[in-house]
C-alpha atoms as a PDB file:
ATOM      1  CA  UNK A   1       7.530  -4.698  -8.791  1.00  0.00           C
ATOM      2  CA  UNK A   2       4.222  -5.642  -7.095  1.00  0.00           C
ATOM      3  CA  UNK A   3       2.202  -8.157  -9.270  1.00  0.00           C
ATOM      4  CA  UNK A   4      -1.066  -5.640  -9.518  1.00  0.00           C
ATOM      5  CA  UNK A   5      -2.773  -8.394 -11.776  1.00  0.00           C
ATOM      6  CA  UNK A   6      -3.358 -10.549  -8.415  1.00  0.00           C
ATOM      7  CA  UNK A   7      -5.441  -8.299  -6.701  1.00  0.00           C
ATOM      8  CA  UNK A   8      -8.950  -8.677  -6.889  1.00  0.00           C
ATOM      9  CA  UNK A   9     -11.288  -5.717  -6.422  1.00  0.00           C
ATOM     10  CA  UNK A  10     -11.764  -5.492  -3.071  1.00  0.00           C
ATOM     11  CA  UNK A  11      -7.795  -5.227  -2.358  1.00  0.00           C
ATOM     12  CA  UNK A  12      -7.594  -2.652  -4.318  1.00  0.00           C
ATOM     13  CA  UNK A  13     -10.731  -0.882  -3.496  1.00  0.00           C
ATOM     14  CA  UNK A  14      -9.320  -1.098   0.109  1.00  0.00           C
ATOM     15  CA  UNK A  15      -6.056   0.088  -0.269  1.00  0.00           C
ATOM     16  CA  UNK A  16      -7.024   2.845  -2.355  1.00  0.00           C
ATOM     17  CA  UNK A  17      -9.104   3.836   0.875  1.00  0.00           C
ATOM     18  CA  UNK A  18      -6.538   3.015   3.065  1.00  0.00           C
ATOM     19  CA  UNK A  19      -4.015   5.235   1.188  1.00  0.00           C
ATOM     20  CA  UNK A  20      -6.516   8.376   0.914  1.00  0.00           C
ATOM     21  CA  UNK A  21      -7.107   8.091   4.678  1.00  0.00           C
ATOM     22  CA  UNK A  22      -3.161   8.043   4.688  1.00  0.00           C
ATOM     23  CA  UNK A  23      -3.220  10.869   3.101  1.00  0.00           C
ATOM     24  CA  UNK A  24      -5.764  12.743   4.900  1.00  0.00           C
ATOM     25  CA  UNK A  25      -4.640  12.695   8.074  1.00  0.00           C
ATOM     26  CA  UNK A  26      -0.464  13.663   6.095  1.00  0.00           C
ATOM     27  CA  UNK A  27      -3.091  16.977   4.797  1.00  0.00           C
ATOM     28  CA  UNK A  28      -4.380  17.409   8.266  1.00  0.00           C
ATOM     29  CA  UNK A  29      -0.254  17.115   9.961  1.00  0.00           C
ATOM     30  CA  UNK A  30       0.815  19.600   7.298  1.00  0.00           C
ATOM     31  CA  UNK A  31       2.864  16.668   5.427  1.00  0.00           C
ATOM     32  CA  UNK A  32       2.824  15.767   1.805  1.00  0.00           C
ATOM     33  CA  UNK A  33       2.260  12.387   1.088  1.00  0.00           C
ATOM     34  CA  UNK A  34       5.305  10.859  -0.201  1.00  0.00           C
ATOM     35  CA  UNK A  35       6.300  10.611  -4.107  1.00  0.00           C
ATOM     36  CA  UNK A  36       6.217   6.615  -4.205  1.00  0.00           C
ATOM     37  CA  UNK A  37       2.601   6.373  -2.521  1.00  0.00           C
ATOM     38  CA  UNK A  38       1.275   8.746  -4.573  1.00  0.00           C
ATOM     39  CA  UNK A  39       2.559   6.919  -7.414  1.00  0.00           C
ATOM     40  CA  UNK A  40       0.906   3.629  -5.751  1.00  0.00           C
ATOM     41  CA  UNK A  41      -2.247   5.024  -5.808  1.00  0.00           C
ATOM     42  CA  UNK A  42      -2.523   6.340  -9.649  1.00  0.00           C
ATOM     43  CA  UNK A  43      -1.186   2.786 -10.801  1.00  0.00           C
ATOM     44  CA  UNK A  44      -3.900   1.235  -8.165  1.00  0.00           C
ATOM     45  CA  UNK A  45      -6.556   3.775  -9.683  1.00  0.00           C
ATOM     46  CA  UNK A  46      -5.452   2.731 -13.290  1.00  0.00           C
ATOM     47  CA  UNK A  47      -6.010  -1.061 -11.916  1.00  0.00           C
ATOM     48  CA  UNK A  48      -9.373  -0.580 -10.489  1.00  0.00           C
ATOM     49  CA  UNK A  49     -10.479   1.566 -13.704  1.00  0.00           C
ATOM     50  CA  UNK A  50      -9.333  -0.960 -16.089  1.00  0.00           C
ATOM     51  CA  UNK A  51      -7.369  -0.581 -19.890  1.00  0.00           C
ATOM     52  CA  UNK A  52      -8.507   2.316 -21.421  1.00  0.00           C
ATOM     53  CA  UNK A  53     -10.169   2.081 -24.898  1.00  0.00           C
ATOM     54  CA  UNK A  54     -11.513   3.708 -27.485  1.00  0.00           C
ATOM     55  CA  UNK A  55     -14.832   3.442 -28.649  1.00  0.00           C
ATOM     56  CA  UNK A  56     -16.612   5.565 -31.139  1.00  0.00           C
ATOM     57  CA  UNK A  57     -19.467   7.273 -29.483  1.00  0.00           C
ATOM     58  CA  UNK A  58     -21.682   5.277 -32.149  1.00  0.00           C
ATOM     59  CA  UNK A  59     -20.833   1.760 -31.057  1.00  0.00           C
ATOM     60  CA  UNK A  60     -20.739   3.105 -26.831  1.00  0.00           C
ATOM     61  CA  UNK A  61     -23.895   1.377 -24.790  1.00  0.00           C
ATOM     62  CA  UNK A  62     -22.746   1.866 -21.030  1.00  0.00           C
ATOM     63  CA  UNK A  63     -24.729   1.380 -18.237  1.00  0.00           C
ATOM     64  CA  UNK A  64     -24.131   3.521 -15.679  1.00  0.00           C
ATOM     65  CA  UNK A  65     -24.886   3.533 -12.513  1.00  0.00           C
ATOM     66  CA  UNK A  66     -27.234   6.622 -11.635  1.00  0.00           C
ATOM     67  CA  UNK A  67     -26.558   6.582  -7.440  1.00  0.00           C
ATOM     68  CA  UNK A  68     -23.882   5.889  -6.095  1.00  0.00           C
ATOM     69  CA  UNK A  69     -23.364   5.381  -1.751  1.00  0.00           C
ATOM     70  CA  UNK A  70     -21.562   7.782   0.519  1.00  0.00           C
ATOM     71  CA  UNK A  71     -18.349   5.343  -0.023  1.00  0.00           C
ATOM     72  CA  UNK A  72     -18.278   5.596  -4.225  1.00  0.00           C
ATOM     73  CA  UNK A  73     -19.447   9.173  -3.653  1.00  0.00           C
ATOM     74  CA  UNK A  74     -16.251   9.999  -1.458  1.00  0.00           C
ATOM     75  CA  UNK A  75     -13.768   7.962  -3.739  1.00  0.00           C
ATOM     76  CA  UNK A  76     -14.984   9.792  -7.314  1.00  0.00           C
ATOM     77  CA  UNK A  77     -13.764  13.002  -5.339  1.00  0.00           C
ATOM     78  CA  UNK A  78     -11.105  11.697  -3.707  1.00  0.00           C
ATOM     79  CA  UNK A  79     -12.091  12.191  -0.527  1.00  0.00           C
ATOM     80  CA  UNK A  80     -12.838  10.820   3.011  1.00  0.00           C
ATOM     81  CA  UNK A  81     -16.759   9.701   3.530  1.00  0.00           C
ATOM     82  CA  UNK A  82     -16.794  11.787   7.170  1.00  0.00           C
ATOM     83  CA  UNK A  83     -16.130  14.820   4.250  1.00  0.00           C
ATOM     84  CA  UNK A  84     -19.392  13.745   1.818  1.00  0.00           C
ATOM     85  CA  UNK A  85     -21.384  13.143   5.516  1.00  0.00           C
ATOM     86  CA  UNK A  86     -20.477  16.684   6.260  1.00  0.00           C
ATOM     87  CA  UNK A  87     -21.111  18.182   2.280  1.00  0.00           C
ATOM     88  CA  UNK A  88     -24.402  16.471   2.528  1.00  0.00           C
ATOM     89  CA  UNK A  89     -25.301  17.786   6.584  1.00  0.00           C
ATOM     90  CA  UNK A  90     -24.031  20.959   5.412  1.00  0.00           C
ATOM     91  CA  UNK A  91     -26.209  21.065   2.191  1.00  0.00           C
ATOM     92  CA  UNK A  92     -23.461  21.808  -0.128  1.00  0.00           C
ATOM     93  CA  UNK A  93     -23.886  18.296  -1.858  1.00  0.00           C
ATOM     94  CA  UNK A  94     -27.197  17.193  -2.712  1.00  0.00           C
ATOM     95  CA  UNK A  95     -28.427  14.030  -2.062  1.00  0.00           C
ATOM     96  CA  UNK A  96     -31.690  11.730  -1.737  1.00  0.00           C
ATOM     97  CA  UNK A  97     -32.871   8.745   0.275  1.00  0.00           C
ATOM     98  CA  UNK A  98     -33.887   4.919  -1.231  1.00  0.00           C
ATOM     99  CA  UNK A  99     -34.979   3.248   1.515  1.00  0.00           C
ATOM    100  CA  UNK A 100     -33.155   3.514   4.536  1.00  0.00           C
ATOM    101  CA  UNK A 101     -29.928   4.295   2.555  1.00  0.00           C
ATOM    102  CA  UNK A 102     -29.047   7.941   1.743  1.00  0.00           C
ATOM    103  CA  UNK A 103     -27.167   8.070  -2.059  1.00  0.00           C
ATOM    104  CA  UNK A 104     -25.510  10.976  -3.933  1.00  0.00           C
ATOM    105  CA  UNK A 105     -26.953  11.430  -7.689  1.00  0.00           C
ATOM    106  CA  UNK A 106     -23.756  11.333 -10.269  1.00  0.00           C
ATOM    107  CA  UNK A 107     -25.403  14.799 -11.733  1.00  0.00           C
ATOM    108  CA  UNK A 108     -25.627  16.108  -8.055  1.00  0.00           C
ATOM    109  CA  UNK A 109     -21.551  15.054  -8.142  1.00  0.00           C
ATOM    110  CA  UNK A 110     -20.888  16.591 -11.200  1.00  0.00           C
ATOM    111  CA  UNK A 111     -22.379  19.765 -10.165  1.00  0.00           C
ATOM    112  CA  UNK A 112     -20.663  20.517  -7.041  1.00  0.00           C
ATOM    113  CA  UNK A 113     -17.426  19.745  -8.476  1.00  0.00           C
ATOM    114  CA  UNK A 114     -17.996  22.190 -11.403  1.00  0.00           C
ATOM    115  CA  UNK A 115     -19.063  24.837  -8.626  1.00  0.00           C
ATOM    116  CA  UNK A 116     -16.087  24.252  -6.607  1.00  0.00           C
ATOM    117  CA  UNK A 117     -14.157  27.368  -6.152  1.00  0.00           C
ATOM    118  CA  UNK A 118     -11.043  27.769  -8.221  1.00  0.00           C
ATOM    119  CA  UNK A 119      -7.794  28.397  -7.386  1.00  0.00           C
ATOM    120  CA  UNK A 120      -8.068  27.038  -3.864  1.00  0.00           C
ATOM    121  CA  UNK A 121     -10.169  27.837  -0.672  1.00  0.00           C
ATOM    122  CA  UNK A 122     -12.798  25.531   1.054  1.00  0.00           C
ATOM    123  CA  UNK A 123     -16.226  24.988  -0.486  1.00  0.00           C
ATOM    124  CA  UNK A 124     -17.678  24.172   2.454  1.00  0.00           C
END
């Protein structure tokens, strides 16, 4: 068993890339990714999330972040960023410029994953 509690962050922000990527290109070769790296990257996920607890609603003060980059933006839906480039070029995912840096609003997110099709097909 793979000491998870050694990793910092960044290792596991990495390889959770690195394994989506993985994946990807398995999708795009008409290959399923295999039982044991899927199962790497939920325990990975559950590491980068942290323990889960319960707080009453009452006693919750979060700060969240509000915009998150084309990176964070691809890994909430669990995809590649050359897909949220081409959601965003297409105009199927909204998103708004700070600067010089282009960010995806969590509500903008939210809403085109609610308005995804169900049942399969492509949404864009």
């Amino acid at each position: 068993m793979i000491g998870f509690l050694d990793f910092d962050d960044e290792a596991v922000r990495h390889l959770l890339r690195a394994l989506q990527r993985h994946q990807d290109v398995m999708r795009i070769n008409g290959a399923r990714m295999p039982q044991a790296l899927h199962d790497l990257a939920v325990r990975l996920r559950e590491v980068q999330d942290g323990p889960r607890v319960d707080v009453p609603a009452t006693n919750l003060h979060v700060e969240q972040v509000l915009l998150l980059d084309l990176q964070d933006a691809a890994e909430h839906l669990g995809v590649s960023m050359s897909t949220v480039k081409r959601l965003i070029g297409n105009g199927v995912l909204a998103s708004v410029r700070v600067g010089s840096s282009r960010r995806v609003r969590r509500v903008d997110l939210a809403a085109y994953v609610e308005n995804l099709p169900v049942g399969g097909g492509e949404a864009a």
